[in-house]
C-alpha atoms as a PDB file:
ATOM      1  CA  UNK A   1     -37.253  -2.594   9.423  1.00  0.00           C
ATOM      2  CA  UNK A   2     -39.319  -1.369   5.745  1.00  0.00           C
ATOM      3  CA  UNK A   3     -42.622  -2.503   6.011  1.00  0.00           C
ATOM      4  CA  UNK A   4     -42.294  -4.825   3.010  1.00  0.00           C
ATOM      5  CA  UNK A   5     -39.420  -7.161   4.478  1.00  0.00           C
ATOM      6  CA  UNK A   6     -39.833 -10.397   6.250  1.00  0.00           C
ATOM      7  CA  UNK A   7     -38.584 -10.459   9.654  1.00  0.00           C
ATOM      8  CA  UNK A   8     -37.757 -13.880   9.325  1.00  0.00           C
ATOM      9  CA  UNK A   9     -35.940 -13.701   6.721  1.00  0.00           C
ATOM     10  CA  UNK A  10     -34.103 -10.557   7.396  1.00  0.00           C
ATOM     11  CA  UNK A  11     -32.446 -12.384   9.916  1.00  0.00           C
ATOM     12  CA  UNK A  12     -31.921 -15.852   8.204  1.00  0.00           C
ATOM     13  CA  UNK A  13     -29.582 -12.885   5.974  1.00  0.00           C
ATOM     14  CA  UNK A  14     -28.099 -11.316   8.579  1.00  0.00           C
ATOM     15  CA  UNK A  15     -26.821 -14.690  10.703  1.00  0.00           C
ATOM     16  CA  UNK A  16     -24.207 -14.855   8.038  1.00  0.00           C
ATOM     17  CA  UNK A  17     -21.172 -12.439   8.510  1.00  0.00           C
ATOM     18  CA  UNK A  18     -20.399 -11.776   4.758  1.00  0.00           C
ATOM     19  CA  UNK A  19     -23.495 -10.886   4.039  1.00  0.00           C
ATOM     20  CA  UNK A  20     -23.671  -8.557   7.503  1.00  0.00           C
ATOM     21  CA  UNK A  21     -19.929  -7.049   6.027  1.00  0.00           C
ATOM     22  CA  UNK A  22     -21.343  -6.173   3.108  1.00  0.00           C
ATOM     23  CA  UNK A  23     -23.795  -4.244   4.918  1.00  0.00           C
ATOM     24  CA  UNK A  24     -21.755  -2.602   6.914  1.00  0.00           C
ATOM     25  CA  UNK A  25     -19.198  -1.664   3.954  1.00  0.00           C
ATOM     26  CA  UNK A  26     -22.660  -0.226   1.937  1.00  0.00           C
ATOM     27  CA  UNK A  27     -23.748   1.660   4.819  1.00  0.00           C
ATOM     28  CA  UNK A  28     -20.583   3.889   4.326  1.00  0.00           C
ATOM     29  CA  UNK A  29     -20.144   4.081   0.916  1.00  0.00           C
ATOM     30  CA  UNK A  30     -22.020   2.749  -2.617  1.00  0.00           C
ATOM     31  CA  UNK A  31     -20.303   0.337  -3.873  1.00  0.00           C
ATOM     32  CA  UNK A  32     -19.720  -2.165  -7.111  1.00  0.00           C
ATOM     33  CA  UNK A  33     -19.377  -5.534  -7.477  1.00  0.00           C
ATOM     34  CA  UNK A  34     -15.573  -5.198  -8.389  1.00  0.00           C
ATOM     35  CA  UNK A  35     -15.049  -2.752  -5.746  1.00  0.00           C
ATOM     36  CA  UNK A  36     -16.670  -5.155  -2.987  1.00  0.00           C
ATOM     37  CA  UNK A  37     -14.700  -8.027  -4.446  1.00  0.00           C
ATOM     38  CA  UNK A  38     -11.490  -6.331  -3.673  1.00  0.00           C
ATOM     39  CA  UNK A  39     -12.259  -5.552  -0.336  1.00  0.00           C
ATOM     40  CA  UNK A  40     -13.857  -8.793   0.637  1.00  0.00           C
ATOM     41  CA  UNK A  41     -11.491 -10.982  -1.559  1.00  0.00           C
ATOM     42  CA  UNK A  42     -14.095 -13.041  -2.889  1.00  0.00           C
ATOM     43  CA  UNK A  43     -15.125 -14.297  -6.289  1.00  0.00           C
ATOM     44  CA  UNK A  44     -17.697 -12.249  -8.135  1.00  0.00           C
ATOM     45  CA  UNK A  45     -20.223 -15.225  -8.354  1.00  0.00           C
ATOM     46  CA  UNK A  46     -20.488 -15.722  -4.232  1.00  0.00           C
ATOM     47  CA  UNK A  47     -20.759 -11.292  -3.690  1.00  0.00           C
ATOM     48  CA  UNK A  48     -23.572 -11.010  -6.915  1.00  0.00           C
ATOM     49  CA  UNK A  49     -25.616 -14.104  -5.365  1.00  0.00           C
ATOM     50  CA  UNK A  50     -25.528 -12.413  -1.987  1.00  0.00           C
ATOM     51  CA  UNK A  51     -26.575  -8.781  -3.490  1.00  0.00           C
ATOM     52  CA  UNK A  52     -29.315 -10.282  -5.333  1.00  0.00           C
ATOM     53  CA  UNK A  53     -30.648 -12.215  -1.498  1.00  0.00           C
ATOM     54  CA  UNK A  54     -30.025  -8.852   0.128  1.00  0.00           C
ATOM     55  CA  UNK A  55     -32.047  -6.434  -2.558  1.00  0.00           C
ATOM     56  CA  UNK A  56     -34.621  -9.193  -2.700  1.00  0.00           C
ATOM     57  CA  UNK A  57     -35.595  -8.550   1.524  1.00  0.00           C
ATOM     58  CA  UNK A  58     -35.703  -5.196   0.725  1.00  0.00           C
ATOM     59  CA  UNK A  59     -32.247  -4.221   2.627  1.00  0.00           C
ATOM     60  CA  UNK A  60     -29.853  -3.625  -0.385  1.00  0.00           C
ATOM     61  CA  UNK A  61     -30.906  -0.939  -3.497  1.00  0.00           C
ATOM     62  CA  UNK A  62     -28.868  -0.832  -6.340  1.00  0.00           C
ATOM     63  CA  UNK A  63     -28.594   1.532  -9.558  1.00  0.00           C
ATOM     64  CA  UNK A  64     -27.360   1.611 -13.029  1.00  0.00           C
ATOM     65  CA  UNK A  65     -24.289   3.706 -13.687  1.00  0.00           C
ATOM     66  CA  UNK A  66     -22.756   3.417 -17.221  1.00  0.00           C
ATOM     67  CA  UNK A  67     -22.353  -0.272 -17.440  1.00  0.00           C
ATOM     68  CA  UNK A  68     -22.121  -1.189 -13.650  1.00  0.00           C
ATOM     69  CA  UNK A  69     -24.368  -1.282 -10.851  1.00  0.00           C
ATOM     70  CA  UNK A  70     -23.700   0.900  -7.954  1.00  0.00           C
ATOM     71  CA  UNK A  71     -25.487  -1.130  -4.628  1.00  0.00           C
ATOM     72  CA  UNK A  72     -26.319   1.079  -1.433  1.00  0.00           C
ATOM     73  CA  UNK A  73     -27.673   0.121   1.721  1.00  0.00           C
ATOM     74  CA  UNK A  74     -31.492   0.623   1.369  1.00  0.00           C
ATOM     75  CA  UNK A  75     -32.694   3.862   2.584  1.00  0.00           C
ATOM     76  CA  UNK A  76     -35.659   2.723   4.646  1.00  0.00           C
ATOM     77  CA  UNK A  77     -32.870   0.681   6.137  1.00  0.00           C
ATOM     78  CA  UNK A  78     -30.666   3.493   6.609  1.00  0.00           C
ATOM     79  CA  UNK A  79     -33.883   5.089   8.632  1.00  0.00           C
ATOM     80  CA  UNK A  80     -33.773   2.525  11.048  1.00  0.00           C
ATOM     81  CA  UNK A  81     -31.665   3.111  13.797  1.00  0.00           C
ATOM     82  CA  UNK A  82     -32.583  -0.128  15.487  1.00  0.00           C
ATOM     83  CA  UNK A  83     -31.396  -2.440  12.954  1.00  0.00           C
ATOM     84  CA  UNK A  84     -28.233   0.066  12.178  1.00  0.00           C
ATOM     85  CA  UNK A  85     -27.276   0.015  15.912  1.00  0.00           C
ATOM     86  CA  UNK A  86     -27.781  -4.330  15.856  1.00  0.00           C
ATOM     87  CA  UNK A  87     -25.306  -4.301  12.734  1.00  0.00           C
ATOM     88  CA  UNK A  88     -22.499  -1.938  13.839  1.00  0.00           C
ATOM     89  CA  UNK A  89     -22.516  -4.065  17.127  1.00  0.00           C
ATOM     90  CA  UNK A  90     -21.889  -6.736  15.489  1.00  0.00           C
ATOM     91  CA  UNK A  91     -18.950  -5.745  13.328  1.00  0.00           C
ATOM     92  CA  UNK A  92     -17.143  -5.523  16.575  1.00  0.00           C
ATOM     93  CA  UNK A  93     -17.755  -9.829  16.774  1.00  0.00           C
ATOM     94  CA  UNK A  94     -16.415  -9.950  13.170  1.00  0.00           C
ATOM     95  CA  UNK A  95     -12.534  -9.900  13.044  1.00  0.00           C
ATOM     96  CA  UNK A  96     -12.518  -8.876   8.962  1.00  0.00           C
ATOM     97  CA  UNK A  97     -14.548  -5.798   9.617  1.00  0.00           C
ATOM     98  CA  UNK A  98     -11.315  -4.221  10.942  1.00  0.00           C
ATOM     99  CA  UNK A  99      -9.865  -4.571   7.208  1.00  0.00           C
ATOM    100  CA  UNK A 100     -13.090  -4.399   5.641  1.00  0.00           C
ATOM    101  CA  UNK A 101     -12.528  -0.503   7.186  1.00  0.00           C
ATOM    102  CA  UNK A 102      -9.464  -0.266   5.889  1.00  0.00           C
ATOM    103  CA  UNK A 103      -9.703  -1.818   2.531  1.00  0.00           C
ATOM    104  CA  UNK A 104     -12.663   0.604   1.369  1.00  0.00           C
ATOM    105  CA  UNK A 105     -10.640   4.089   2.766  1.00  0.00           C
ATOM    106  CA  UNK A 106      -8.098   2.722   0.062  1.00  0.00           C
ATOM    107  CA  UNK A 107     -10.340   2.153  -2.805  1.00  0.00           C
ATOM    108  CA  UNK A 108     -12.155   5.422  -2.141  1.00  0.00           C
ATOM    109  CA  UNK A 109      -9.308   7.315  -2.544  1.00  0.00           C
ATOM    110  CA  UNK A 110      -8.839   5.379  -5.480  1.00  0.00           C
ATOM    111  CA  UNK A 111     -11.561   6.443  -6.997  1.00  0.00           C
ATOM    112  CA  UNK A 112     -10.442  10.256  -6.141  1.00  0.00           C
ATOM    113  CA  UNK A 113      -6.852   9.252  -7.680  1.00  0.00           C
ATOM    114  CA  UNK A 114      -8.066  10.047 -11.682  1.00  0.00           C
ATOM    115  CA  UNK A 115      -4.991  12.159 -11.944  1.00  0.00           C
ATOM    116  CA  UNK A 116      -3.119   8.875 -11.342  1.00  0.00           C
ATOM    117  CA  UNK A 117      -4.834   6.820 -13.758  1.00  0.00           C
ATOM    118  CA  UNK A 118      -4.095   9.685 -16.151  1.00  0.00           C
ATOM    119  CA  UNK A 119       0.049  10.117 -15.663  1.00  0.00           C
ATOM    120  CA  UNK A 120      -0.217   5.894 -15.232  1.00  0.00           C
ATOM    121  CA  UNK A 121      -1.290   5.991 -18.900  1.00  0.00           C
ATOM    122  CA  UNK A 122       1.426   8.674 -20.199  1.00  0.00           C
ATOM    123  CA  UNK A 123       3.815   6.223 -18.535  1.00  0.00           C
ATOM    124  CA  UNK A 124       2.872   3.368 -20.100  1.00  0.00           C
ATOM    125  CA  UNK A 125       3.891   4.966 -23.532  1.00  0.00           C
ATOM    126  CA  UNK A 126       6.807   6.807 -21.867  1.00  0.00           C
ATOM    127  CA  UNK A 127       9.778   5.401 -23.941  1.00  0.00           C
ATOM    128  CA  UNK A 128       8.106   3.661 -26.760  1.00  0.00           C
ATOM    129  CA  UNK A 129       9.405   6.406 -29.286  1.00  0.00           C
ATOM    130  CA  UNK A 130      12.058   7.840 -29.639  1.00  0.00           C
ATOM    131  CA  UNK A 131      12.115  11.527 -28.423  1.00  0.00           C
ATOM    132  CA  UNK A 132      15.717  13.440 -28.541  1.00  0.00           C
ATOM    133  CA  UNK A 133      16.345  14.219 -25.251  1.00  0.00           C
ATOM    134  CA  UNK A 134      13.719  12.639 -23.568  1.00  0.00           C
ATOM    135  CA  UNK A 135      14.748   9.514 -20.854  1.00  0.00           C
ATOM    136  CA  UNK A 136      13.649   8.412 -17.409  1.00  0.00           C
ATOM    137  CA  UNK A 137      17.482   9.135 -16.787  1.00  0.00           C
ATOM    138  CA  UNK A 138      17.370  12.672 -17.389  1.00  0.00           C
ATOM    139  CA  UNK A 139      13.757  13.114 -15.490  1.00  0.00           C
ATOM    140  CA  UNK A 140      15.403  11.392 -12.256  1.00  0.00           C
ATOM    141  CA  UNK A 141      18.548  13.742 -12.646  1.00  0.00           C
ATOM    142  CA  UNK A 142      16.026  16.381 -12.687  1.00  0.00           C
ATOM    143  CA  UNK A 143      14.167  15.892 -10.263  1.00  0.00           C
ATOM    144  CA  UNK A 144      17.103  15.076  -8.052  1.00  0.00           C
ATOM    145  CA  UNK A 145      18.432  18.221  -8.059  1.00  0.00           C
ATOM    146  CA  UNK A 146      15.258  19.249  -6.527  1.00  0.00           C
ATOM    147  CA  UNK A 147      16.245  17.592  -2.949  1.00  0.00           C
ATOM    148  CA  UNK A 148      17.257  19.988  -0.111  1.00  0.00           C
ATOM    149  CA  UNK A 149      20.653  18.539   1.353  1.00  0.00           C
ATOM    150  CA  UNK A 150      19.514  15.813   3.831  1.00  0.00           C
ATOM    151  CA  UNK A 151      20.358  12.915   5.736  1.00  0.00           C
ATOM    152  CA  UNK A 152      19.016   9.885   4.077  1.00  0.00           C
ATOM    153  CA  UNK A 153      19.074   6.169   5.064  1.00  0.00           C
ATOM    154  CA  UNK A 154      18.733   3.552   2.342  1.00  0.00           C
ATOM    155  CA  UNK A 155      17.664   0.515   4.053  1.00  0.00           C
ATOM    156  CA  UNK A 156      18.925  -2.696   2.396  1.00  0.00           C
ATOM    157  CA  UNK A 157      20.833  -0.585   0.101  1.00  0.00           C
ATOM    158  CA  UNK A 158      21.915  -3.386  -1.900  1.00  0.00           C
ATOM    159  CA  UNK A 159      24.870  -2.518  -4.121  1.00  0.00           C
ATOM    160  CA  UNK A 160      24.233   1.054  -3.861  1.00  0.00           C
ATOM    161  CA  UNK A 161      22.645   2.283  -7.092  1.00  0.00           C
ATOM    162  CA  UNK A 162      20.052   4.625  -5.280  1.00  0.00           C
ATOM    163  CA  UNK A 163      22.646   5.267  -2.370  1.00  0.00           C
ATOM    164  CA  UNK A 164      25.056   7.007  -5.209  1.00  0.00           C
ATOM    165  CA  UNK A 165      22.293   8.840  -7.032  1.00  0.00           C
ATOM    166  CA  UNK A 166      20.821  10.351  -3.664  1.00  0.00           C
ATOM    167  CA  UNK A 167      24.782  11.097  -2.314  1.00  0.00           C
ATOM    168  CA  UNK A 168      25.536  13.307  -4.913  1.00  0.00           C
ATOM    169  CA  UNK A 169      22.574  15.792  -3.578  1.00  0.00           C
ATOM    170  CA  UNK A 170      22.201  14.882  -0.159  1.00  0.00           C
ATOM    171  CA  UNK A 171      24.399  15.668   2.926  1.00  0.00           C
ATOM    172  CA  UNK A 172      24.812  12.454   4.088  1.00  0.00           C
ATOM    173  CA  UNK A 173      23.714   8.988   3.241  1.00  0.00           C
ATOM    174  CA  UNK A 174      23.956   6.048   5.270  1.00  0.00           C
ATOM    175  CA  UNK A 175      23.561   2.862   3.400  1.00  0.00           C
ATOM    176  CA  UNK A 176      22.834  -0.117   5.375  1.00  0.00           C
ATOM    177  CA  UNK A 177      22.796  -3.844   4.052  1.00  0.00           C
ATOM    178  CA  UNK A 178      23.181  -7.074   6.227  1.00  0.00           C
ATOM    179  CA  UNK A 179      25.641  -9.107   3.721  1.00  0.00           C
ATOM    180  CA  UNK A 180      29.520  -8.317   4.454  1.00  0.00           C
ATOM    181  CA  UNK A 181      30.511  -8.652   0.756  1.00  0.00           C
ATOM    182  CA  UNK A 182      27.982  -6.242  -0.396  1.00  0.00           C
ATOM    183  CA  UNK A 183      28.563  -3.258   1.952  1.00  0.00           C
ATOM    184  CA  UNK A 184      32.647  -3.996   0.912  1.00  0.00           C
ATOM    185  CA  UNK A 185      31.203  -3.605  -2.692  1.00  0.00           C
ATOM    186  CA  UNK A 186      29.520  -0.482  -1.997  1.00  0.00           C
ATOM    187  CA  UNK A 187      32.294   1.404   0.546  1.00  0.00           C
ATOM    188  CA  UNK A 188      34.760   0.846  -2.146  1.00  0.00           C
ATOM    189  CA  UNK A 189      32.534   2.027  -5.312  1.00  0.00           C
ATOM    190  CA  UNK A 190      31.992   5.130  -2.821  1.00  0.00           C
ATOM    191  CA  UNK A 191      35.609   5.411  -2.545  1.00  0.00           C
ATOM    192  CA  UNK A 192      36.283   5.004  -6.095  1.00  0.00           C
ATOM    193  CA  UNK A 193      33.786   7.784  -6.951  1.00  0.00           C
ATOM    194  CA  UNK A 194      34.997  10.366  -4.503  1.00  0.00           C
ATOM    195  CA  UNK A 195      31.699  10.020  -2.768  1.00  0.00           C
ATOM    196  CA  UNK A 196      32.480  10.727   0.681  1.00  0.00           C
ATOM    197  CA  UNK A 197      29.162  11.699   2.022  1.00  0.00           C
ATOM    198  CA  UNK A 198      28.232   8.172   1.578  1.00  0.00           C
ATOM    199  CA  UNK A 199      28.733   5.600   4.117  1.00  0.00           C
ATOM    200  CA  UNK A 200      28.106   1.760   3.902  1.00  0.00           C
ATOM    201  CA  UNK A 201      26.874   0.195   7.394  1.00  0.00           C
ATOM    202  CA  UNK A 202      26.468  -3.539   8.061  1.00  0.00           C
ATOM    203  CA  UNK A 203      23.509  -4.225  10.063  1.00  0.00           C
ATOM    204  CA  UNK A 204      19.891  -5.721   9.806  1.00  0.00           C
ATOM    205  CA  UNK A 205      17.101  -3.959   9.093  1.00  0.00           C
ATOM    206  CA  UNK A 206      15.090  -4.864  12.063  1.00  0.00           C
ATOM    207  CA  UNK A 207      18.040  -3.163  14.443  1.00  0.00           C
ATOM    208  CA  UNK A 208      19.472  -0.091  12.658  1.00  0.00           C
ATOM    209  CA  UNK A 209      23.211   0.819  13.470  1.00  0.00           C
ATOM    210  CA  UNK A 210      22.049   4.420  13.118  1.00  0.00           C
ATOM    211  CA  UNK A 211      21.267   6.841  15.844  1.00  0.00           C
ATOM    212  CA  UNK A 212      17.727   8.108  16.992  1.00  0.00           C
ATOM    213  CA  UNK A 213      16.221  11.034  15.692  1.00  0.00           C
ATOM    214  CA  UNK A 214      19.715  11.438  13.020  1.00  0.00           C
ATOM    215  CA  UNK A 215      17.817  10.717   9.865  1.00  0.00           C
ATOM    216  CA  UNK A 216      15.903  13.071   7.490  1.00  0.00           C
ATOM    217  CA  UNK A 217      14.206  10.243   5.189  1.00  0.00           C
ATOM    218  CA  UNK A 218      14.465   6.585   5.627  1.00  0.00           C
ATOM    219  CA  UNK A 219      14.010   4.702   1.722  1.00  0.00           C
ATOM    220  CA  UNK A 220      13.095   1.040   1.716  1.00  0.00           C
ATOM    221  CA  UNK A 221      13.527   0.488  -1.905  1.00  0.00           C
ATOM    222  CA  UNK A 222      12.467  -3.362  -2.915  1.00  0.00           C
ATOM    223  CA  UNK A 223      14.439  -4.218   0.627  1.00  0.00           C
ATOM    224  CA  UNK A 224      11.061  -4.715   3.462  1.00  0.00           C
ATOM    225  CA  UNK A 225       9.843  -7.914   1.511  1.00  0.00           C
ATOM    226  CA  UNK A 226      13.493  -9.434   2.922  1.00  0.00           C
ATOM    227  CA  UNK A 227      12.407  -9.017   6.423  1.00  0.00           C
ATOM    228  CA  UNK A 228      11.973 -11.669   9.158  1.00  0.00           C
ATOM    229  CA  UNK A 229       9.445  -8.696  10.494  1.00  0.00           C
ATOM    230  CA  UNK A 230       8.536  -6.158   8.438  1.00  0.00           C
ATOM    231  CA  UNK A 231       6.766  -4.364  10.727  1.00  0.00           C
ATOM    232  CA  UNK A 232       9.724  -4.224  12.962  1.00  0.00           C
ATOM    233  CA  UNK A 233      11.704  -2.881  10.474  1.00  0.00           C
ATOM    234  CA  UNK A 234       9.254  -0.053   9.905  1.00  0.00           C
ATOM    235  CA  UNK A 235       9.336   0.772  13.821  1.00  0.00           C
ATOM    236  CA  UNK A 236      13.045   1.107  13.314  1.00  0.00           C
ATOM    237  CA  UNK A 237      12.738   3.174  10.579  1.00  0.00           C
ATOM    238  CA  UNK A 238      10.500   5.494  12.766  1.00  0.00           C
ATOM    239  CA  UNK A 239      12.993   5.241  15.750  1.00  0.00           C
ATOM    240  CA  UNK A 240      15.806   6.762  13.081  1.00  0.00           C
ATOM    241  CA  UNK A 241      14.098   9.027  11.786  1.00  0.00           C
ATOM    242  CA  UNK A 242      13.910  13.370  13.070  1.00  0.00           C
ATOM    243  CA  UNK A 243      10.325  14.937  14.092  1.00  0.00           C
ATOM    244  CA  UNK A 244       8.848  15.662  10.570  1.00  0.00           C
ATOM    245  CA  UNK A 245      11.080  13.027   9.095  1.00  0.00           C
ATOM    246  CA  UNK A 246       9.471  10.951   6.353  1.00  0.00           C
ATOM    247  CA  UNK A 247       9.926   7.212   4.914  1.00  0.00           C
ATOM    248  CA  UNK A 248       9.393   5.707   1.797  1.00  0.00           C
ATOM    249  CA  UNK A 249       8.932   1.835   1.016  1.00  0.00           C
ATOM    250  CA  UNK A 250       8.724   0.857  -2.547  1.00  0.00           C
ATOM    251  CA  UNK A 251       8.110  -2.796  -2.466  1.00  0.00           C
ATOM    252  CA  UNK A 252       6.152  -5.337  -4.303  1.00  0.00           C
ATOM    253  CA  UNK A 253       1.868  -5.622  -4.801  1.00  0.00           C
ATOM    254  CA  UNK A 254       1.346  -9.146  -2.957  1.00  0.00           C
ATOM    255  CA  UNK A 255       1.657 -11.785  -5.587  1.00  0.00           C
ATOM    256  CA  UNK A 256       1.643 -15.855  -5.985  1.00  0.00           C
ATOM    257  CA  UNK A 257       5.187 -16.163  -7.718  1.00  0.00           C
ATOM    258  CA  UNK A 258       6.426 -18.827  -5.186  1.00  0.00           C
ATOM    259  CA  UNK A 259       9.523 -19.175  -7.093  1.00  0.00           C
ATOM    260  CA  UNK A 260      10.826 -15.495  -5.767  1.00  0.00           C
ATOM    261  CA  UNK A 261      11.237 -17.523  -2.678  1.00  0.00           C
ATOM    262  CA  UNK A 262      13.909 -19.246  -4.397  1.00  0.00           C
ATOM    263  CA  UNK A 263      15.321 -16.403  -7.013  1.00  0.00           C
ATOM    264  CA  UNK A 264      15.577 -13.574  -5.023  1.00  0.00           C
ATOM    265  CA  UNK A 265      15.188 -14.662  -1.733  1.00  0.00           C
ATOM    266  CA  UNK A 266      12.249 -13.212  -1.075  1.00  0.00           C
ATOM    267  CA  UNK A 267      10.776 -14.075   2.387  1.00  0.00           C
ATOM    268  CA  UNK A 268       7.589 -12.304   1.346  1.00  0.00           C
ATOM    269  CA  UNK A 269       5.796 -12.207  -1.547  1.00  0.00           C
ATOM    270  CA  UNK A 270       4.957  -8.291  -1.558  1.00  0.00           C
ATOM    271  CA  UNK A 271       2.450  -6.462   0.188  1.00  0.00           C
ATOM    272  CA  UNK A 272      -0.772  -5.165   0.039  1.00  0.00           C
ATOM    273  CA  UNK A 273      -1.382  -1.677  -0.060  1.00  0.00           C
ATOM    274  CA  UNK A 274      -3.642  -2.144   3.207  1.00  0.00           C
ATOM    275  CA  UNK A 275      -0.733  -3.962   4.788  1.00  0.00           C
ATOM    276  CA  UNK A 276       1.604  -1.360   3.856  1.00  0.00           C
ATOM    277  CA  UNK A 277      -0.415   1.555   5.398  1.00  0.00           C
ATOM    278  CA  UNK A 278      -1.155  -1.075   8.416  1.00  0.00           C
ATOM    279  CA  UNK A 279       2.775  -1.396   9.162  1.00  0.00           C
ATOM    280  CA  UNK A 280       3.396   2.489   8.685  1.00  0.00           C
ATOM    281  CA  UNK A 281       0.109   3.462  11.268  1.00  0.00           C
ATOM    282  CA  UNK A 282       1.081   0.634  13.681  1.00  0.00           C
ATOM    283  CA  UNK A 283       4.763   2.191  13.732  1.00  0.00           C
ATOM    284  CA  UNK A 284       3.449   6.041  14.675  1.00  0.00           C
ATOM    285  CA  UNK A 285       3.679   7.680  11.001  1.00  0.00           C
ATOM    286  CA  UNK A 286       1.174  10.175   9.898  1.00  0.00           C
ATOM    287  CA  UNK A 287      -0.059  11.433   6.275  1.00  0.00           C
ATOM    288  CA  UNK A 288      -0.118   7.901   4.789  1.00  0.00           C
ATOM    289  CA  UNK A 289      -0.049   7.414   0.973  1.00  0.00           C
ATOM    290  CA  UNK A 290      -0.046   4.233  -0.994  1.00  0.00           C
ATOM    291  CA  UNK A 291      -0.610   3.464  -4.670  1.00  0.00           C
ATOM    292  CA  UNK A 292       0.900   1.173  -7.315  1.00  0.00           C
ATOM    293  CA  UNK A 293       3.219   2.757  -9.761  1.00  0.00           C
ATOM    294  CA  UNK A 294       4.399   0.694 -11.899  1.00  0.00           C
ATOM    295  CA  UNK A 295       3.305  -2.647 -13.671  1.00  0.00           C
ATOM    296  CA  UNK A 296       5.233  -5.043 -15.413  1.00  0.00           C
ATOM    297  CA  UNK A 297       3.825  -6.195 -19.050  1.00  0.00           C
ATOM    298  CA  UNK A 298       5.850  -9.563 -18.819  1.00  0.00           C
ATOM    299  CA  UNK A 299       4.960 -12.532 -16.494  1.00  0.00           C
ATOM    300  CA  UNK A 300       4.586 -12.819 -13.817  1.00  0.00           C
ATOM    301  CA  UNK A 301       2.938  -9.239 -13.967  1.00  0.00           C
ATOM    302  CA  UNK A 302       4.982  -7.833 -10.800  1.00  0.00           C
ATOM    303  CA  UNK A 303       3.274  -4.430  -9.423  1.00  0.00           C
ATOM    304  CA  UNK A 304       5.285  -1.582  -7.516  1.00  0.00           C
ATOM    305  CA  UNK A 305       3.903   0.041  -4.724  1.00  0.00           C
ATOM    306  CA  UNK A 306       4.962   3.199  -2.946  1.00  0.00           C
ATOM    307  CA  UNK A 307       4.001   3.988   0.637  1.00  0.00           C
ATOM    308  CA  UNK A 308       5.195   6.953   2.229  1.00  0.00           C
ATOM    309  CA  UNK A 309       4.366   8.405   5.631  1.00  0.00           C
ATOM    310  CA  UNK A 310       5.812  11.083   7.920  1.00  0.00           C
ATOM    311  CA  UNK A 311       6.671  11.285  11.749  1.00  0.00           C
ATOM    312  CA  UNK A 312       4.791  13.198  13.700  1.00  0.00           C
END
């Protein structure tokens, strides 16, 4: 404990487990206020009031950086292997500290992401003006005639659209959607388009009529926010999927629309990005990626997420 801090008080601080979580996350990493309000998911009043209590006893430091603050754990703290061995015992009594964990890997490799924020803002003018020749259509055909002829599953395929651009590269694609009408819909629009490498499936997403180990990459594409269990459906994707084999989920960024409930059918309202890489650890994948790709200018604002991982 530094010399200058009250005992006392010290632990008056540390009886409360936000303020011990905070700790805990500023051991690991310097942090802002911003940056611990997105892992915490608390309002920037309740996280600066707690800051200032912890740099006042002498156990938080903090430093200007531009126009933010950058708050550490102190380093006479850090030097005191007593009271650093009292609070990493206790984040095994604190069920957030789990996701707390979790949370800050993701906005670390945020920060490391500036290529990202970059290509995010060419995107975002991508299609304003009018460039002959230039179209998201003819990037996707490009790119598409990068992919190696695979076996691909679209999960909820819907009515197809991604199913029909990835057939007319891929060796096989098996399309799977659990309403009658709409795999009809698809089979024949594969029929009518000579694509015979595609094949509609009826079946749910949380029990896959495709084989084990028969699939090269498994695509949830705006489809896992329509499951009872999403991390079920995940697990099947795994179970579906050859050694090496990767999936992709695009999905939505968790949101408060209620009314997609209602519209769309939505029994989810998205994900977050620290759910998303939960589901795809829990299920066995390896060489997890998240990070939002897209973001709607009209309300209500939805974000896109892509996740991808790969079976080991």
């Amino acid at each position: 404990m530094p010399t200058s801090v009250s005992i006392l008080k010290c632990f008056r601080l540390l009886a409360d487990p936000s303020r011990v979580r905070i700790l805990l996350l500023l051991e690991q990493e310097e942090l802002s206020v911003v940056e611990l309000q997105e892992i915490l998911n608390m309002g920037q009043s309740r996280i600066s009031t707690w800051l200032s209590q912890l740099r006042q006893a002498g156990l938080v430091a903090d430093r200007r950086t531009g126009k933010y603050a950058l708050y550490r754990l102190h380093p006479d703290v850090t030097r005191q292997n007593e009271l650093l061995g009292l609070l990493r015992q206790a984040a095994g009594e604190i069920p957030d500290a789990a996701h707390d964990a979790a949370s800050l890997d993701l906005i670390l490799r945020k920060r490391k992401d500036k290529m990202r924020s970059y290509f995010d803002e060419l995107a975002g003018k991508f299609g304003r003006h009018y460039v002959p020749g230039r179209s998201w259509k003819g990037l996707a055909e490009a790119l598409l005639a990068l992919m190696p002829a695979i076996v691909v599953a679209d999960l909820g395929a819907g009515e197809a659209t991604l199913a029909q651009l990835l057939a007319r590269r891929a060796q096989k694609v098996i399309a799977v959607d659990n309403a009658e009408k709409m795999v009809a819909f698809g089979s024949d629009l594969a029929r009518r388009h000579g694509l015979e490498n595609l094949e509609y499936r009826l079946g749910d997403l949380e029990a896959l009529p495709v084989d084990d180990r028969s699939v090269d990459l498994a695509i949830f594409s705006q489809s896992l926010h329509h499951a009872p269990h999403p991390q079920r459906a995940v697990e099947e994707a795994w179970r579906i999927l050859h050694s090496g084999g990767r999936v992709i989920i695009l999905d939505l960024i968790r949101h408060h629309f209620e009314e997609a409930r209602e519209l769309y059918a939505d029994l989810w309202l998205g994900f977050t990005q620290v759910e998303l890489e939960a589901f795809l650890k829990n299920a066995g994948f390896e060489g997890i990626e998240t990070s939002v790709v897209f973001r709607e200018e009209q309300a209500p604002h939805f974000e896109t997420v892509l996740a991808v991982g790969r079976k080991r």
